[in-house]
Protein backbone atom coordinates (compact mmCIF):
# COMPACT_ATOMS: atom_id res chain seq x y z
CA UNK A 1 61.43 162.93 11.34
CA UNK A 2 61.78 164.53 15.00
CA UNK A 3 58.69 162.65 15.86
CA UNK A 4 60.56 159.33 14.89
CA UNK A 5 63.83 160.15 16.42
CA UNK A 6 62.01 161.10 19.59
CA UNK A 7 60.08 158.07 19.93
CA UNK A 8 62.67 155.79 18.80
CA UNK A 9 65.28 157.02 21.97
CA UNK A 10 61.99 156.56 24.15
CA UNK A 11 61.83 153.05 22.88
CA UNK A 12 65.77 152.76 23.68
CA UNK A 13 65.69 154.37 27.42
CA UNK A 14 62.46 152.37 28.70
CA UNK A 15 63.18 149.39 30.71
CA UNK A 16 59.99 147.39 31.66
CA UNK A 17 60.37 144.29 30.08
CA UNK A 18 57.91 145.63 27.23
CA UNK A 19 60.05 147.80 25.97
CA UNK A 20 63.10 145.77 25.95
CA UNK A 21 61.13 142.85 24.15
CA UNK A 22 60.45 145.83 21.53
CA UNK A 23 64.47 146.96 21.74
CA UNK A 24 65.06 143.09 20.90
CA UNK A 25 62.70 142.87 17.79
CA UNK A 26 64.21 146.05 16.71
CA UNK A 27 67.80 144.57 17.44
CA UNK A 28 66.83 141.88 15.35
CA UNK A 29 65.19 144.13 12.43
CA UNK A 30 68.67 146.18 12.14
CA UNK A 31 70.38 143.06 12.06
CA UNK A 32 68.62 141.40 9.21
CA UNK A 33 68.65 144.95 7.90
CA UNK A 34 72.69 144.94 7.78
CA UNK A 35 72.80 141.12 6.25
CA UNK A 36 70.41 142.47 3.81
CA UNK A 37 72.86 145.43 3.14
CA UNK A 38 75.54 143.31 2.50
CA UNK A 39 73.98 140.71 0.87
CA UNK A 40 72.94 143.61 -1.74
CA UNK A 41 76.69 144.91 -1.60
CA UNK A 42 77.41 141.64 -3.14
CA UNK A 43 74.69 141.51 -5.52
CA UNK A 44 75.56 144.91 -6.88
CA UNK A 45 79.17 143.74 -7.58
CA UNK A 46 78.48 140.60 -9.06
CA UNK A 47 75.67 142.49 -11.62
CA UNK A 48 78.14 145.52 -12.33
CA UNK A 49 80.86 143.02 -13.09
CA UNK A 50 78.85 141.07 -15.08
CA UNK A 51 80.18 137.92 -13.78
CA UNK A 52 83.90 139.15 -15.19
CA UNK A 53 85.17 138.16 -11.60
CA UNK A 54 84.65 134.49 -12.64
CA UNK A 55 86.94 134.92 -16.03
CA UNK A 56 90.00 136.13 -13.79
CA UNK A 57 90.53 132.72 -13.16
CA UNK A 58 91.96 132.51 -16.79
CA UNK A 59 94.75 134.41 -15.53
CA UNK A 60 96.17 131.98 -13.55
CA UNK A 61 99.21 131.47 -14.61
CA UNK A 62 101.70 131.36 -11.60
CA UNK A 63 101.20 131.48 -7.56
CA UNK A 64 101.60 134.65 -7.22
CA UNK A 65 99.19 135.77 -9.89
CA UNK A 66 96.71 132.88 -8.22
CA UNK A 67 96.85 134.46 -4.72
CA UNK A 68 96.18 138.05 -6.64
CA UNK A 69 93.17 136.75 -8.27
CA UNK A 70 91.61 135.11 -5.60
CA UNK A 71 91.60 138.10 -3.62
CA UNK A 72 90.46 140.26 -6.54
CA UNK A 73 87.28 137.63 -7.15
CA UNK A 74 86.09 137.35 -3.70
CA UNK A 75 86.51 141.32 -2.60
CA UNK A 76 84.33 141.51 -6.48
CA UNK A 77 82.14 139.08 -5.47
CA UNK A 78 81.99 140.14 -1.96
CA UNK A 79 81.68 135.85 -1.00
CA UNK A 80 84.85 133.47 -0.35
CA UNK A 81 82.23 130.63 0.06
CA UNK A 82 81.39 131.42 -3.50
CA UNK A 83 85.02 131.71 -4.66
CA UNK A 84 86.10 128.57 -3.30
CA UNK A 85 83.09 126.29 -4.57
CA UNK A 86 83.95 127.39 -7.58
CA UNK A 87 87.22 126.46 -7.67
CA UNK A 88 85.76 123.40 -6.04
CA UNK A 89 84.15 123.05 -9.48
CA UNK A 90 87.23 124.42 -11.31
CA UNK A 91 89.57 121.41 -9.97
CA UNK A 92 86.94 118.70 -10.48
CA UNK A 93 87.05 120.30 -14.16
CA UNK A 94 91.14 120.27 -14.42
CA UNK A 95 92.35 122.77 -12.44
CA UNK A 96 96.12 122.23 -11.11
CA UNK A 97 95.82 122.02 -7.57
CA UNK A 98 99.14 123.65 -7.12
CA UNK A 99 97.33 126.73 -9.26
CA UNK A 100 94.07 126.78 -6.51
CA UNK A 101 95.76 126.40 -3.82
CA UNK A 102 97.08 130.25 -3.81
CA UNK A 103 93.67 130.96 -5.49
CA UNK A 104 92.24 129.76 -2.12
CA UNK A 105 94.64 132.00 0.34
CA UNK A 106 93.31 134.95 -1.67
CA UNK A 107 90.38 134.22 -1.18
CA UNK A 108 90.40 134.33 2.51
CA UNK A 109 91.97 137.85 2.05
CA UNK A 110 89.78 139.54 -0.65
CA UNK A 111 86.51 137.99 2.17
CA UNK A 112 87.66 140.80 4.77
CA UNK A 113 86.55 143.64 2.61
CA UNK A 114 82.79 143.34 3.72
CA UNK A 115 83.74 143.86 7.37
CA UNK A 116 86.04 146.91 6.60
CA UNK A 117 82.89 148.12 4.48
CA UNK A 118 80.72 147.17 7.69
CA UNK A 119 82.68 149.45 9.71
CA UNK A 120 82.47 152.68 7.67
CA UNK A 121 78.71 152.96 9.17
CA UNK A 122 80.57 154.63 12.14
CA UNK A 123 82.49 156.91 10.06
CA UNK A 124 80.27 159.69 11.50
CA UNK A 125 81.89 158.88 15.44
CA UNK A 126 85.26 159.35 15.74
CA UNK A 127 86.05 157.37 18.51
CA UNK A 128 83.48 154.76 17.77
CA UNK A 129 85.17 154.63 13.83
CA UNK A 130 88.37 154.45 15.46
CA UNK A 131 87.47 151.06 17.37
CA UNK A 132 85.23 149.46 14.93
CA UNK A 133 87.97 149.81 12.17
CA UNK A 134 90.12 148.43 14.09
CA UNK A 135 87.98 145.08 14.74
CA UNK A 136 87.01 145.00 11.06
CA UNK A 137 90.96 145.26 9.92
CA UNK A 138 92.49 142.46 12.92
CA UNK A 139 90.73 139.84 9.55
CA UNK A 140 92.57 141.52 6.97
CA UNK A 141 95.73 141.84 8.80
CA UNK A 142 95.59 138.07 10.11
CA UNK A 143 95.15 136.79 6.83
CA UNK A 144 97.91 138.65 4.80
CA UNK A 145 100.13 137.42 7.36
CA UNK A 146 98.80 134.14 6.77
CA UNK A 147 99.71 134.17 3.45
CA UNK A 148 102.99 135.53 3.74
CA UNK A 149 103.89 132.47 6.00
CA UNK A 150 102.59 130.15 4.27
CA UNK A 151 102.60 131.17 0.63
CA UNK A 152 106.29 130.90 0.08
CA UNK A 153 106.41 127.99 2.34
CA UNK A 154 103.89 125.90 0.10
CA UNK A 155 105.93 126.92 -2.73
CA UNK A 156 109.21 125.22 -1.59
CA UNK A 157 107.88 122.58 0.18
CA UNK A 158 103.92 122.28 -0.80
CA UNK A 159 102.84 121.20 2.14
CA UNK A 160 99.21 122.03 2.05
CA UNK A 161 98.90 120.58 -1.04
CA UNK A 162 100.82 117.03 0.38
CA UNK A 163 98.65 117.09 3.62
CA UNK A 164 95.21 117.14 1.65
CA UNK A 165 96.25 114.78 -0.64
CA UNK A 166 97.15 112.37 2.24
CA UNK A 167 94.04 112.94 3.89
CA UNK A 168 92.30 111.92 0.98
CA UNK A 169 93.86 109.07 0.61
CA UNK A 170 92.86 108.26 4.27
CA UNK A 171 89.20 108.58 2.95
CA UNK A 172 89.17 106.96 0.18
CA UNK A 173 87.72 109.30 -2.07
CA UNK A 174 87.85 108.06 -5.60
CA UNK A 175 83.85 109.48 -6.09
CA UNK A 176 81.87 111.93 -3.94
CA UNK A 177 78.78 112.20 -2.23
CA UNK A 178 75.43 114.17 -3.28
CA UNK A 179 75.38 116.79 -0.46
CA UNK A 180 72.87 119.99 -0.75
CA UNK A 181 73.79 122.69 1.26
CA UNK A 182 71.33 125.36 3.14
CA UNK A 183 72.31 128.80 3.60
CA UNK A 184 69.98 130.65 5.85
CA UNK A 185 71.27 134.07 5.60
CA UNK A 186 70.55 133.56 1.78
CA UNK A 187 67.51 132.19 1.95
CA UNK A 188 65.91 135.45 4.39
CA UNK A 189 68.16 137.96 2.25
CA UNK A 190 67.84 136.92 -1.30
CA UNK A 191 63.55 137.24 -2.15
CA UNK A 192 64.02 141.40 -1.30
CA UNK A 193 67.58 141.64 -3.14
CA UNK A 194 66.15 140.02 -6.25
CA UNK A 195 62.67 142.37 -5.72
CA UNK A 196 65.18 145.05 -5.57
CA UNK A 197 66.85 144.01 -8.99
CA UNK A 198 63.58 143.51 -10.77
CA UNK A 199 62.62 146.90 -9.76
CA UNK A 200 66.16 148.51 -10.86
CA UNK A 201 66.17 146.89 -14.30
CA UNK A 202 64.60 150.00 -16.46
CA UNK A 203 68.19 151.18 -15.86
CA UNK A 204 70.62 150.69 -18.48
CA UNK A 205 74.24 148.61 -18.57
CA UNK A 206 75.49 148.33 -15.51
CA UNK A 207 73.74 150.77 -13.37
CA UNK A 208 71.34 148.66 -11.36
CA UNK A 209 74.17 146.83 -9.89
CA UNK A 210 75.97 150.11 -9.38
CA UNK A 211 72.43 151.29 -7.75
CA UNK A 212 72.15 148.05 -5.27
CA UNK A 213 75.58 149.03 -4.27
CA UNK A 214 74.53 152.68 -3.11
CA UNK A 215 71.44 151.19 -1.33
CA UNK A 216 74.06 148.57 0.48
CA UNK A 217 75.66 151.32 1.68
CA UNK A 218 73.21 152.92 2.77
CA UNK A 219 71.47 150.26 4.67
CA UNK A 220 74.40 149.85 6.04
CA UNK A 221 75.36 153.33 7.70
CA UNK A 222 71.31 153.15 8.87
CA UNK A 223 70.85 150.46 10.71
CA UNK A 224 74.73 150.43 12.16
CA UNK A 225 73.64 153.93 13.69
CA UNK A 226 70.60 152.31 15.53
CA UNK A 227 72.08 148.85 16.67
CA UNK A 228 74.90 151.22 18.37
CA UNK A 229 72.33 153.22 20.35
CA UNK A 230 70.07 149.77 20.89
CA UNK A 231 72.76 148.31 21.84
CA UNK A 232 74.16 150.15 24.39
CA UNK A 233 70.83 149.60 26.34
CA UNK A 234 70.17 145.80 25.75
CA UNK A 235 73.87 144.71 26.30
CA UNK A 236 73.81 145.33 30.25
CA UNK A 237 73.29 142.55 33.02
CA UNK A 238 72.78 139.48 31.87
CA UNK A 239 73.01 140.09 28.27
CA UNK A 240 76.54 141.38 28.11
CA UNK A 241 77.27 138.21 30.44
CA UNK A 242 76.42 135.72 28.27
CA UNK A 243 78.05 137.37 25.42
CA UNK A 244 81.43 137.89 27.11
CA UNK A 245 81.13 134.05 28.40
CA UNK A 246 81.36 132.76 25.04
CA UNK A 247 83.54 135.32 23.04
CA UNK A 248 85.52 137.37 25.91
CA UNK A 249 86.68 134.47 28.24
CA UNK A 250 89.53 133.47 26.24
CA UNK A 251 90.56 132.24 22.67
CA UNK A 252 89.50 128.92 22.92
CA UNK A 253 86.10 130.06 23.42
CA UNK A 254 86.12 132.57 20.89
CA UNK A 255 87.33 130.35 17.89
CA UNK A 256 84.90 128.04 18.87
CA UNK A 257 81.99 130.54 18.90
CA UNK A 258 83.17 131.93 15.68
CA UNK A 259 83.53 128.59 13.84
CA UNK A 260 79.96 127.34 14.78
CA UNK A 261 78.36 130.74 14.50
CA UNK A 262 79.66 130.47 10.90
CA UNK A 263 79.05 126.99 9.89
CA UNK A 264 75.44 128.10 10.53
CA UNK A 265 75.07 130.76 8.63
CA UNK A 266 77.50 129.59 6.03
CA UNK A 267 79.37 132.87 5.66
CA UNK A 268 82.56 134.11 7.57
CA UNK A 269 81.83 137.62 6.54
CA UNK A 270 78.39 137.67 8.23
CA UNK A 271 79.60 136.50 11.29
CA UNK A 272 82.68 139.17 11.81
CA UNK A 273 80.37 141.57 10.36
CA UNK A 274 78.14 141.37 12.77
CA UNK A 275 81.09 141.66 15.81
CA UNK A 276 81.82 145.39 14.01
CA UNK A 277 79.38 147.09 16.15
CA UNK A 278 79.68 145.29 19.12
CA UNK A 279 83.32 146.49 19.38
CA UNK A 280 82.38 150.37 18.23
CA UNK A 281 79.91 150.39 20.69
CA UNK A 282 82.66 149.36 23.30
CA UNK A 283 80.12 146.32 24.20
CA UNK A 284 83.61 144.38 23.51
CA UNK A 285 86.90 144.99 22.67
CA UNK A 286 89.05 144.46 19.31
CA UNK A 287 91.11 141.77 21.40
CA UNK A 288 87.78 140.10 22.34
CA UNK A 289 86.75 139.41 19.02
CA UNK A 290 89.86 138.51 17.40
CA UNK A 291 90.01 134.65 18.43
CA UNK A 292 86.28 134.67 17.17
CA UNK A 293 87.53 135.96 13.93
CA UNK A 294 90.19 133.00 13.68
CA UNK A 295 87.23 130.74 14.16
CA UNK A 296 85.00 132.49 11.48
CA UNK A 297 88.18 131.72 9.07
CA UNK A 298 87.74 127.95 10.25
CA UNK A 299 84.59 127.58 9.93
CA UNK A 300 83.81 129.59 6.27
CA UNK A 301 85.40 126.05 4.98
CA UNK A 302 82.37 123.85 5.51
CA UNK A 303 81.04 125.75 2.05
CA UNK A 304 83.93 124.22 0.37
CA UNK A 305 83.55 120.74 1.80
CA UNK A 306 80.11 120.38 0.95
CA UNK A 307 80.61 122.10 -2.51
CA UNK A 308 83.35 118.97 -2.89
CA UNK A 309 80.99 116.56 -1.74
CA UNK A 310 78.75 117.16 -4.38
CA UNK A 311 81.36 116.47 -6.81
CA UNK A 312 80.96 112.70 -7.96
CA UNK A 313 83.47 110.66 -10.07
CA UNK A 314 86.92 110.45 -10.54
CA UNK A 315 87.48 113.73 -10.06
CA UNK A 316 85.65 113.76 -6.69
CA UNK A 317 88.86 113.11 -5.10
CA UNK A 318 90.87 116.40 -6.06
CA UNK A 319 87.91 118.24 -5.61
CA UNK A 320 88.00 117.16 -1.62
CA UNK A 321 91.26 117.82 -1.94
CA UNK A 322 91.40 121.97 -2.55
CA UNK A 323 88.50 121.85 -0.02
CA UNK A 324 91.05 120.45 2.58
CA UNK A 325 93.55 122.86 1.41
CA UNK A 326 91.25 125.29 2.48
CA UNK A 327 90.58 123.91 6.15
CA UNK A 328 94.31 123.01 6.71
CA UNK A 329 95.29 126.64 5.80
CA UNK A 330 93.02 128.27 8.35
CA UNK A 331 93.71 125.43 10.83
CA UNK A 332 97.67 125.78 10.62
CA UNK A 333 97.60 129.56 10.54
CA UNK A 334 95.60 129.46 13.59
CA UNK A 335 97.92 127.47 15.50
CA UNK A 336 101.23 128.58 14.44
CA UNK A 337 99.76 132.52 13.79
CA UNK A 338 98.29 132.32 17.44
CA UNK A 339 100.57 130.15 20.09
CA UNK A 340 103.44 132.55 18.92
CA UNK A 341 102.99 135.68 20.91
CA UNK A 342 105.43 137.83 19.18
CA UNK A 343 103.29 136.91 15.58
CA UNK A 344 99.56 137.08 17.41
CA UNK A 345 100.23 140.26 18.76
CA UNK A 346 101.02 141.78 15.23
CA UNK A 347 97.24 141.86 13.34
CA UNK A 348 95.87 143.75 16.62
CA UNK A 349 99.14 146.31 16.72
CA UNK A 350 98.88 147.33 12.74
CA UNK A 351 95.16 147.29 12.77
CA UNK A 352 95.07 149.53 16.02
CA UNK A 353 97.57 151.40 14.26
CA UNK A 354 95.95 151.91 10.54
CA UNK A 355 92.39 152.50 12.78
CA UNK A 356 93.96 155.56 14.85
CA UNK A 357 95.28 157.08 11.45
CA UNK A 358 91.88 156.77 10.01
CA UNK A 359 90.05 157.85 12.60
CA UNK A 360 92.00 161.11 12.24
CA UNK A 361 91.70 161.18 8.27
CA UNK A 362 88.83 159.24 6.76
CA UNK A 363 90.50 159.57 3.28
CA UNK A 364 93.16 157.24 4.99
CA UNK A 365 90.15 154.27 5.55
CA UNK A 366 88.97 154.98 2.01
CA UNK A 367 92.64 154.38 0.32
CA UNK A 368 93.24 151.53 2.24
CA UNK A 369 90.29 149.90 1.25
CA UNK A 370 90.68 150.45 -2.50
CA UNK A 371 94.78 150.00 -2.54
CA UNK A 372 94.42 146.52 -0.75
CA UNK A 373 91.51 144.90 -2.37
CA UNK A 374 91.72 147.01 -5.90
CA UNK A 375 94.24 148.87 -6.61
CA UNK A 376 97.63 147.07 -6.42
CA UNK A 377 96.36 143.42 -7.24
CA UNK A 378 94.80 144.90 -10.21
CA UNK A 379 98.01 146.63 -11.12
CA UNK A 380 99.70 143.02 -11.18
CA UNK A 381 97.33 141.81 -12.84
CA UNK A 382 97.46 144.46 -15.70
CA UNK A 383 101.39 145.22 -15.76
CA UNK A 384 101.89 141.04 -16.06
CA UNK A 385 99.79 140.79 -19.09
């Protein structure tokens, strides 16, 4: 083990162009490494809950109890993309859209979870926990305020649910068109998770989901402890340059980065994931990445689109329809969250704030984690029924 440490921070300090070709490959390694942790973070939920996230839907009976279980289903199933094709599917099927449309701003809170969980591989470094917390939590802080804008405001007026519908009309969509789409961070992640599962499954119940969660973890405090210390070398010159170009010169540059990064890879929680260590690091700050994380929001919705345009028929209509509920949401609490100072300023000032506290007690982290995503939607959930 001291032979591998050594060698590893020889690898790290070198600088012919050798060795940093071998820091990049290993850059790269840890990186598929934490997409694979997460993508097995994920997996482990969705086995342990024996697809029981998907029956909260039933639920459903009023916004309120919407927004709670769409943020209970995605931090369960660890993917908004997946949450909102299915409601895709669920509308198509008969869902009200007045019903999904909260469904849908839940979703885009319960998504934050995996970059909260992402920054927990710092734990270990105080000051480095302290910054990368605070990056992870500027998401969840955005989007509750984004839903406590515009919840109550599509309740008395429903104007999300009036906008799609008039952009649909503008398209004419009475059917839908056959549209496959290609996630590459799935398609690179998901041959070793199911390996992993087929190896797991002499356990009983639900401990082989519970099992892939622990080795998530894991992964994930591993290779986030690396890609710090690789990073720290590669991000100098040049590097760092680039980087800063297209996420630290302003927010225009940083949604835009975000939302293409994330159309690509199809996942919003990938893409702010992988920002988490940049910021403990200090390669960039929490205020860097924040427009990039308004753009990952922006661009999670092209899962939903093509999830609607696969929907043919009559009902191929309202199924484009909660897709463009979910675009218009980001896309209006970007603009209105964002060009007013006083409201922009307010994810960075709680999440710096929450980040400081649990840098100083980690139990702090830990209950915020479990009270937002778990704890007190569940408690609706159970006290309403």
């Amino acid at each position: 083990m001291t032979l591998s440490t050594t060698n590893t921070e020889q690898v790290l300090q070198a600088g012919t162009p050798r060795h940093s070709a071998q820091n990049w490959l290993l850059l790269m390694a840890l990186v598929y490494l934490m997409l694979l942790a997460v993508s097995m973070i994920g997996s482990g939920f969705k086995f342990a809950t024996a697809d029981h996230a998907k029956n909260l839907f039933e639920f459903a009976s009023n916004p309120i109890m919407g927004l709670i279980i769409g943020m209970v289903s995605t931090a369960l199933i660890q993917s908004s993309s997946t949450v909102t094709s299915i409601l895709v599917a669920m509308v198509a099927g008969g869902l009200p859209i007045p019903i999904a449309v909260p469904m849908i701003m839940g979703a885009n809170i319960g998504t934050s979870i995996t970059n909260t969980i992402v920054s927990l591989g710092h734990v270990a470094r105080k000051d480095e926990f302290k910054r990368a917390f605070h990056a992870a939590t500027i998401h969840d802080f955005f989007n509750v305020l984004s839903v406590l804008l515009f919840l109550p405001l599509e309740i008395a007026t429903g104007v999300l649910e009036k906008s799609s519908e008039f952009l649909v009309s503008l398209l004419h969509m009475d059917g839908g068109l056959a549209m496959d789409g290609v996630n590459p961070v799935k398609a690179v992640t998901q041959p070793v998770v199911n390996w992993v599962t087929e190896a797991l499954m002499f356990l009983p119940s639900v401990y082989p989901g519970v099992a892939k969660i622990a080795i998530g973890v894991l992964l994930i405090v591993l290779s986030i402890t690396f890609m710090g210390k690789i990073m720290k070398v590669l991000m100098v010159g040049k590097a760092k340059e680039i980087l800063h170009t297209s996420i630290g010169k302003g927010p225009i540059s940083g949604i835009a980065s975000g939302a293409v990064m994330t159309v690509l890879v199809q996942s919003s929680s990938t893409t702010t994931s992988l920002m988490v260590p940049l910021v403990g690091s200090g390669i960039l700050r929490a205020k860097d990445v924040y427009p990039f994380t308004l753009g990952a929001n922006i661009g999670t919705c092209i899962t939903a689109l093509i999830a609607a345009l696969a929907i043919t028929g009559p009902m191929g209509g309202f199924a484009m329809q909660i897709a463009l509920v979910h675009l218009l949401f980001n896309l209006f609490s970007v603009l209105i969250i964002f060009s007013i100072p006083l409201l922009k300023n307010i994810p960075l000032r709680l999440s710096y704030g929450l980040a400081c506290a649990a840098s100083e007690r980690k139990l702090y982290g830990a209950a915020y984690i479990a009270g937002l995503f778990f704890v007190v939607p569940l408690s609706v959930i159970f006290l309403s029924q």
